[in-house]
N, C-alpha and C. Protein backbone atom coordinates (compact mmCIF):
# COMPACT_ATOMS: atom_id res chain seq x y z
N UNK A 1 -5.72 -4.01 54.67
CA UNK A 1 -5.60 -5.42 54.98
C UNK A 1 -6.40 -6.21 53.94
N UNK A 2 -5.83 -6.98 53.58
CA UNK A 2 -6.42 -7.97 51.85
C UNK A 2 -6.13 -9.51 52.80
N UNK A 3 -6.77 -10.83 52.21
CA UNK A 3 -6.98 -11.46 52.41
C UNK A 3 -6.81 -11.94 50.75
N UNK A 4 -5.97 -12.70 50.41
CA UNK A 4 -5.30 -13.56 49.06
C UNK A 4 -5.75 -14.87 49.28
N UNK A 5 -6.19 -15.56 48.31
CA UNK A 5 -6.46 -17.03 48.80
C UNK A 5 -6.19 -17.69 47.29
N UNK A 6 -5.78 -18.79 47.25
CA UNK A 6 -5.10 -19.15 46.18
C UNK A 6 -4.47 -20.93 46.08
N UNK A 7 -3.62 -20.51 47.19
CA UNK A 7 -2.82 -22.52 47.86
C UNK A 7 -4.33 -22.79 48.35
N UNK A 8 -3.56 -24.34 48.21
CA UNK A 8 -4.63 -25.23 48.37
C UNK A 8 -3.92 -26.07 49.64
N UNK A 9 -3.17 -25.14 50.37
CA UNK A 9 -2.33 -25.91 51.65
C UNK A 9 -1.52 -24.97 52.19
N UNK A 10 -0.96 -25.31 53.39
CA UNK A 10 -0.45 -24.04 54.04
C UNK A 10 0.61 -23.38 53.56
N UNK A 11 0.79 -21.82 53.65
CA UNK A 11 1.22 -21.34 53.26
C UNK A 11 2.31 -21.16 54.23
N UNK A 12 3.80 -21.21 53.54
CA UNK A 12 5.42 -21.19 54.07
C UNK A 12 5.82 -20.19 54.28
N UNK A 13 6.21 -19.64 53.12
CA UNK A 13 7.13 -18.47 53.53
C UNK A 13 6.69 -17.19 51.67
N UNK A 14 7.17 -16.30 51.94
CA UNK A 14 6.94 -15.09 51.49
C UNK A 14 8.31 -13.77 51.34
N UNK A 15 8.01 -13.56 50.15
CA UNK A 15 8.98 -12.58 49.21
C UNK A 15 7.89 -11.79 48.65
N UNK A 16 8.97 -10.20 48.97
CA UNK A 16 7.94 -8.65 48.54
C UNK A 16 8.59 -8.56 47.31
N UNK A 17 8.12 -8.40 46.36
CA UNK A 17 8.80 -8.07 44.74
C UNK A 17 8.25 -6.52 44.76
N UNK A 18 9.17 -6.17 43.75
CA UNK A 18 9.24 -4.75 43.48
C UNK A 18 7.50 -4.66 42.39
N UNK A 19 6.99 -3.38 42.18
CA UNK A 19 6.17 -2.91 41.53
C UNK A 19 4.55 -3.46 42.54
N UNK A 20 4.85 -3.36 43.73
CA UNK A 20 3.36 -3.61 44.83
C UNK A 20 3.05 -5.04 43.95
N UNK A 21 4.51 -6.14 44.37
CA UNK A 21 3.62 -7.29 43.84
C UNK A 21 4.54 -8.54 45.49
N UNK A 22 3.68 -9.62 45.40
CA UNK A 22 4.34 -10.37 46.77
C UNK A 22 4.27 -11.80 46.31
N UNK A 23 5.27 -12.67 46.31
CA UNK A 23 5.67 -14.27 45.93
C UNK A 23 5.05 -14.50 47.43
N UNK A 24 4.39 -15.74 47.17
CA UNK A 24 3.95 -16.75 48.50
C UNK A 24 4.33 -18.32 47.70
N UNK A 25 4.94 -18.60 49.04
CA UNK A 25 5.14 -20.15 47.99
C UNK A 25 4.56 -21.30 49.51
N UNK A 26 4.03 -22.34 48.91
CA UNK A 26 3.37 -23.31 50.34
C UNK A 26 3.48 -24.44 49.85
N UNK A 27 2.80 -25.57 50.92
CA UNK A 27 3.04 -26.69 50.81
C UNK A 27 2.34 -27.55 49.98
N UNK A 28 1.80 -26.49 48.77
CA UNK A 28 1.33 -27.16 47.89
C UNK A 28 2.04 -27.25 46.55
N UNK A 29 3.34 -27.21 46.98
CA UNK A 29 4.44 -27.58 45.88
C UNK A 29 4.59 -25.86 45.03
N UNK A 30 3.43 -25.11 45.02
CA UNK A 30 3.85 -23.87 44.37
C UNK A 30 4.06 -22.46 44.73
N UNK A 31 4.12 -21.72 43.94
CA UNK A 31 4.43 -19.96 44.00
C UNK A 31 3.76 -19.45 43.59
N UNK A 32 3.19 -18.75 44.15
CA UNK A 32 1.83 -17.43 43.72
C UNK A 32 2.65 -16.19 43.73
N UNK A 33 2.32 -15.56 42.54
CA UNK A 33 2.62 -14.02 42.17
C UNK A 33 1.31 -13.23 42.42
N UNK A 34 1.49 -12.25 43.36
CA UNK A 34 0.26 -11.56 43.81
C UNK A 34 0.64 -10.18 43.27
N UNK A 35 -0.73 -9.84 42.98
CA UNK A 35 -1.05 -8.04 42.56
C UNK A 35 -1.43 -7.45 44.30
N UNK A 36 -0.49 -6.68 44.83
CA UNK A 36 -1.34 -6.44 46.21
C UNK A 36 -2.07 -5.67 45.96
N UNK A 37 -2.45 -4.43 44.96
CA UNK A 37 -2.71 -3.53 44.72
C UNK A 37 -4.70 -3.82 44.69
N UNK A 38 -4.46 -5.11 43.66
CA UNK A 38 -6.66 -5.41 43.86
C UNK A 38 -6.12 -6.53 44.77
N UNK A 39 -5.57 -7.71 44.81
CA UNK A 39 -5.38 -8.81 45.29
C UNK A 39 -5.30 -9.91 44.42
N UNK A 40 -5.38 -9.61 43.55
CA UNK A 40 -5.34 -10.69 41.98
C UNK A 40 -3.74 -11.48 42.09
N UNK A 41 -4.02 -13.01 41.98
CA UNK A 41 -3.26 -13.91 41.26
C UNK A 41 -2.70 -13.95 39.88
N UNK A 42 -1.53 -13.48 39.96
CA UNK A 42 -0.82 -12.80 38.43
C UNK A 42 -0.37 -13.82 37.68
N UNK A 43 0.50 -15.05 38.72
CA UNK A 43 0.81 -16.28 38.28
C UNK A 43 1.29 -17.05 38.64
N UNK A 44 1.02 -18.49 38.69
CA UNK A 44 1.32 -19.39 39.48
C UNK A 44 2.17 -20.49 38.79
N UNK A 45 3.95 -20.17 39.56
CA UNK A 45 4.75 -21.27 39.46
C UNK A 45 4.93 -22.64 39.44
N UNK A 46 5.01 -23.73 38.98
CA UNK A 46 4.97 -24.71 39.63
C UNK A 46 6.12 -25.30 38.90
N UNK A 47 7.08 -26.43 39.62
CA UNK A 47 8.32 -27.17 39.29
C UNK A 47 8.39 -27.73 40.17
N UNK A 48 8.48 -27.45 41.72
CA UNK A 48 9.06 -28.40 42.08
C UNK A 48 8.51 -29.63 42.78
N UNK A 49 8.75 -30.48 43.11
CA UNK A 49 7.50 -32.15 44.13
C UNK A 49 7.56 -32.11 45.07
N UNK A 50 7.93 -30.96 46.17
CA UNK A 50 7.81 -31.05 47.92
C UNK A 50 7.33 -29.78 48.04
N UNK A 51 7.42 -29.42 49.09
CA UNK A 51 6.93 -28.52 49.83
C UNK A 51 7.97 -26.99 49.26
N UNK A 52 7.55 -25.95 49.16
CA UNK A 52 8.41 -24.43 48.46
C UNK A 52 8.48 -24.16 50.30
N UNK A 53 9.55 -24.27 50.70
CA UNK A 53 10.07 -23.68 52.08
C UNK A 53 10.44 -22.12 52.08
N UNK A 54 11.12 -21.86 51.06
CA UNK A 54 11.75 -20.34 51.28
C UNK A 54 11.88 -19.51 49.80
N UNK A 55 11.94 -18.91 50.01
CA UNK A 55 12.01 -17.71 48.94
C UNK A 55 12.80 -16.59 48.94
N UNK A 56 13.38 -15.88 48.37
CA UNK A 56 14.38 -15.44 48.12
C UNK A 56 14.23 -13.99 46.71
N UNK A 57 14.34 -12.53 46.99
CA UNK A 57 14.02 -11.62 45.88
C UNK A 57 15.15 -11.39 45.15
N UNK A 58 15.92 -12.06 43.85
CA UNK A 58 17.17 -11.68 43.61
C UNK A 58 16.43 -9.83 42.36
N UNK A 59 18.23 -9.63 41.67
CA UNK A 59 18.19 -8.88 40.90
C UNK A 59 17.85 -9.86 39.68
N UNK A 60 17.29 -8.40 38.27
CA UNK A 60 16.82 -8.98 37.16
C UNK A 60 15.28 -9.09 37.02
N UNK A 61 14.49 -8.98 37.79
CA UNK A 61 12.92 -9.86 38.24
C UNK A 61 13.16 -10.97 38.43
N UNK A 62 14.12 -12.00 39.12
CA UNK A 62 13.70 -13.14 39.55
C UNK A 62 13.64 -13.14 40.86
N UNK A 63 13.31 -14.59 41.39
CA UNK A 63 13.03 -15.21 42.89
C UNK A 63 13.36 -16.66 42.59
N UNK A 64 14.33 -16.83 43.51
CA UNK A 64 14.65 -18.00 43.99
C UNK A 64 13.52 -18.78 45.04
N UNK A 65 13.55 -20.42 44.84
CA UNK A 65 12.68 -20.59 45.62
C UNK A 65 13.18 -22.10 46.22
N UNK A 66 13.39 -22.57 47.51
CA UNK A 66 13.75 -23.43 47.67
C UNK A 66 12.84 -24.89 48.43
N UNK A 67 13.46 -26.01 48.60
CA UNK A 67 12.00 -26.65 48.81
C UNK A 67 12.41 -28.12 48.98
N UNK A 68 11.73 -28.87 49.94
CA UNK A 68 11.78 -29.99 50.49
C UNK A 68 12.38 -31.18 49.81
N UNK A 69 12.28 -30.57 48.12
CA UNK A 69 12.60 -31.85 47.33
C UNK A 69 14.29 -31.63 46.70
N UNK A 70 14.73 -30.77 48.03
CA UNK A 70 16.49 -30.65 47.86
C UNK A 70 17.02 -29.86 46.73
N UNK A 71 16.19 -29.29 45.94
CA UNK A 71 16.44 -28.23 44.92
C UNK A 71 16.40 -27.10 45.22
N UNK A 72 16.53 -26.09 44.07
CA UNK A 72 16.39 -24.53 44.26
C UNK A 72 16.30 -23.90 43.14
N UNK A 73 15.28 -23.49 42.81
CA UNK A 73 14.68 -23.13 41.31
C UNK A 73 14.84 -21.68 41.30
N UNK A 74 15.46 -21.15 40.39
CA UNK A 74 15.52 -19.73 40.07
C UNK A 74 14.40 -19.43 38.66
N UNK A 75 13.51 -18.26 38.73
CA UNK A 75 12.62 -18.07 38.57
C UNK A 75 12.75 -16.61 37.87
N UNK A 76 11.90 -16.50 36.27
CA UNK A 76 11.89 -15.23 35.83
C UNK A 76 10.50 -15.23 36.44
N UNK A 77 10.28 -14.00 37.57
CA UNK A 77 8.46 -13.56 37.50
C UNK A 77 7.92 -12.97 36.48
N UNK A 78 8.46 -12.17 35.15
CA UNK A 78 7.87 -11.59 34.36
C UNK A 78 7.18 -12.25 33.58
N UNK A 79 7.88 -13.87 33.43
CA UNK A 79 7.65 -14.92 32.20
C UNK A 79 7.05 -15.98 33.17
N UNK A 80 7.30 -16.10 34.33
CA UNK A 80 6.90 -17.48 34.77
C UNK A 80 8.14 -18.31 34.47
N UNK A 81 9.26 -18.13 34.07
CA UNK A 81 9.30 -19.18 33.30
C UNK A 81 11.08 -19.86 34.42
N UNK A 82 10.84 -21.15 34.24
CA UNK A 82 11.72 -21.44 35.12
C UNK A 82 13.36 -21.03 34.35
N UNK A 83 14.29 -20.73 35.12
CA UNK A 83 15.89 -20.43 34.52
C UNK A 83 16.71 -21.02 34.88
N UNK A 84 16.60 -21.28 35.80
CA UNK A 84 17.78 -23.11 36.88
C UNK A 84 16.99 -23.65 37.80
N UNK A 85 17.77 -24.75 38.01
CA UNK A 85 17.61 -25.75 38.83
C UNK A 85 18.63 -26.50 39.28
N UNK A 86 18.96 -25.42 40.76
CA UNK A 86 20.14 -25.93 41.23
C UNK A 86 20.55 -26.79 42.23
N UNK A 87 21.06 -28.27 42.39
CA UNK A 87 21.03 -29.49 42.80
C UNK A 87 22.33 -29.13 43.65
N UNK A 88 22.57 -30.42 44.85
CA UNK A 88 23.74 -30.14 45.70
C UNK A 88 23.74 -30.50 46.83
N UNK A 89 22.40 -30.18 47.32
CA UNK A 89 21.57 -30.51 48.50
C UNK A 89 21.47 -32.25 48.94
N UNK A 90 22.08 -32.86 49.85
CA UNK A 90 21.16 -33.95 49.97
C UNK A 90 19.89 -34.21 50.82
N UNK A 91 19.60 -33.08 51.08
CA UNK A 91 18.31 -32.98 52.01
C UNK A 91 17.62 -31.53 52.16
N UNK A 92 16.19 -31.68 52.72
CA UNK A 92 15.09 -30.29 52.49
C UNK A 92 15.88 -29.04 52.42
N UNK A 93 15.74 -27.72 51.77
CA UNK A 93 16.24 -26.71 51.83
C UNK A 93 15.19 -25.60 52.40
N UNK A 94 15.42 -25.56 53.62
CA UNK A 94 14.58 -24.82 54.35
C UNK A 94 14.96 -23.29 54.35
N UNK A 95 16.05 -22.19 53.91
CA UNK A 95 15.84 -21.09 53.90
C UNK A 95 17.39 -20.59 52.72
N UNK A 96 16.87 -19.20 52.41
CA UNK A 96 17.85 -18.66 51.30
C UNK A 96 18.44 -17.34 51.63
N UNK A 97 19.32 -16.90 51.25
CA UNK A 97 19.47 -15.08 51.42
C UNK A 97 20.06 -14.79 49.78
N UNK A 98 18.98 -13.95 49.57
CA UNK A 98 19.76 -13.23 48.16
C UNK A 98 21.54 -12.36 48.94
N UNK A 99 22.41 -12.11 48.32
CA UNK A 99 23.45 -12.15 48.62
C UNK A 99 23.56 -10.66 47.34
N UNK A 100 24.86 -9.65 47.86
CA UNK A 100 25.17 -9.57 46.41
C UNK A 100 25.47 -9.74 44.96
N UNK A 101 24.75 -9.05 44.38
CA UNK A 101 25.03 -9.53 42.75
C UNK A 101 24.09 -10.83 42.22
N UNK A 102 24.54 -12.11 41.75
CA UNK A 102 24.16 -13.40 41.17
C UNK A 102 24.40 -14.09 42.88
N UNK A 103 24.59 -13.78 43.98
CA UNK A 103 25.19 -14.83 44.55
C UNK A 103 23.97 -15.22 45.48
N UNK A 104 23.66 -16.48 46.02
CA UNK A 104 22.82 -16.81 46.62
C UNK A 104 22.84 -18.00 47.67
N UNK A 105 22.79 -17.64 49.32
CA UNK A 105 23.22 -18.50 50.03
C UNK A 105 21.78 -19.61 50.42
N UNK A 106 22.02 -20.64 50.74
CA UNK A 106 20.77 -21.88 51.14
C UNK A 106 21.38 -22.50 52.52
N UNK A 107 19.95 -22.86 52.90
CA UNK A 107 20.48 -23.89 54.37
C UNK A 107 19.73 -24.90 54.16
N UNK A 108 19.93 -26.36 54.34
CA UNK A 108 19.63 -27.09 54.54
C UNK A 108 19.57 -28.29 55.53
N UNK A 109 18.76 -29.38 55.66
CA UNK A 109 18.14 -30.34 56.82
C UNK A 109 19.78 -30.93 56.62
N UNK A 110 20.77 -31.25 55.63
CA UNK A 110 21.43 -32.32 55.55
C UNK A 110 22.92 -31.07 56.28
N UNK A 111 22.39 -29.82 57.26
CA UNK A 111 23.53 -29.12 57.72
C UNK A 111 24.50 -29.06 57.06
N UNK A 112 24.28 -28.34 55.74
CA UNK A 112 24.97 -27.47 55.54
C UNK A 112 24.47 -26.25 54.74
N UNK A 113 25.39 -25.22 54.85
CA UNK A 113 24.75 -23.75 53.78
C UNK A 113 25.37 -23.67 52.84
């Protein structure tokens, strides 16, 4: 049992990545890449201006991450480095399912998936 501390606000929701590592994303707009192994902060995402609601482990090393400010940012963890930013939404996107392959489903406040 480890104890990670890192956000500076509550913490949402959570994705297990492969190689003993875990995405936390909260309502402090970002994504923490955790080492579970010591507990070390590997690297911290930031893009989007609301709250990171959900998260999502695709193939490749990325994570999708979705979030209050109606977006959905797809994410290399190796690089940090952002790869899309996918718009559509007119309201919060509160949860995701990696899907087969590239495909990736969202729900959102404005009802619909």
């Amino acid at each position: 049992l480890a104890k990670l501390e890192g956000h500076t606000n509550w913490v949402s929701c959570l994705a297990a990545l492969d190689g003993d590592r875990l995405a936390s994303g909260s309502f402090d707009k970002s994504i923490i890449i955790w080492n579970l192994a010591d507990g070390t902060q590997l690297a911290k995402l930031e893009g989007h201006t609301s709250v990171v609601s959900s998260l999502a482990t695709l193939d490749g090393g990325r994570i999708a991450s979705g979030s209050g400010d109606k977006s959905i940012i797809i994410w290399n963890v190796a690089d940090s480095e952002q790869l899309a930013q996918l718009e559509g939404h007119t309201d919060s996107v509160w949860c995701l399912a990696a899907l087969d392959g590239d495909r990736l489903a969202s729900g959102s406040d404005d009802k619909t998936v």
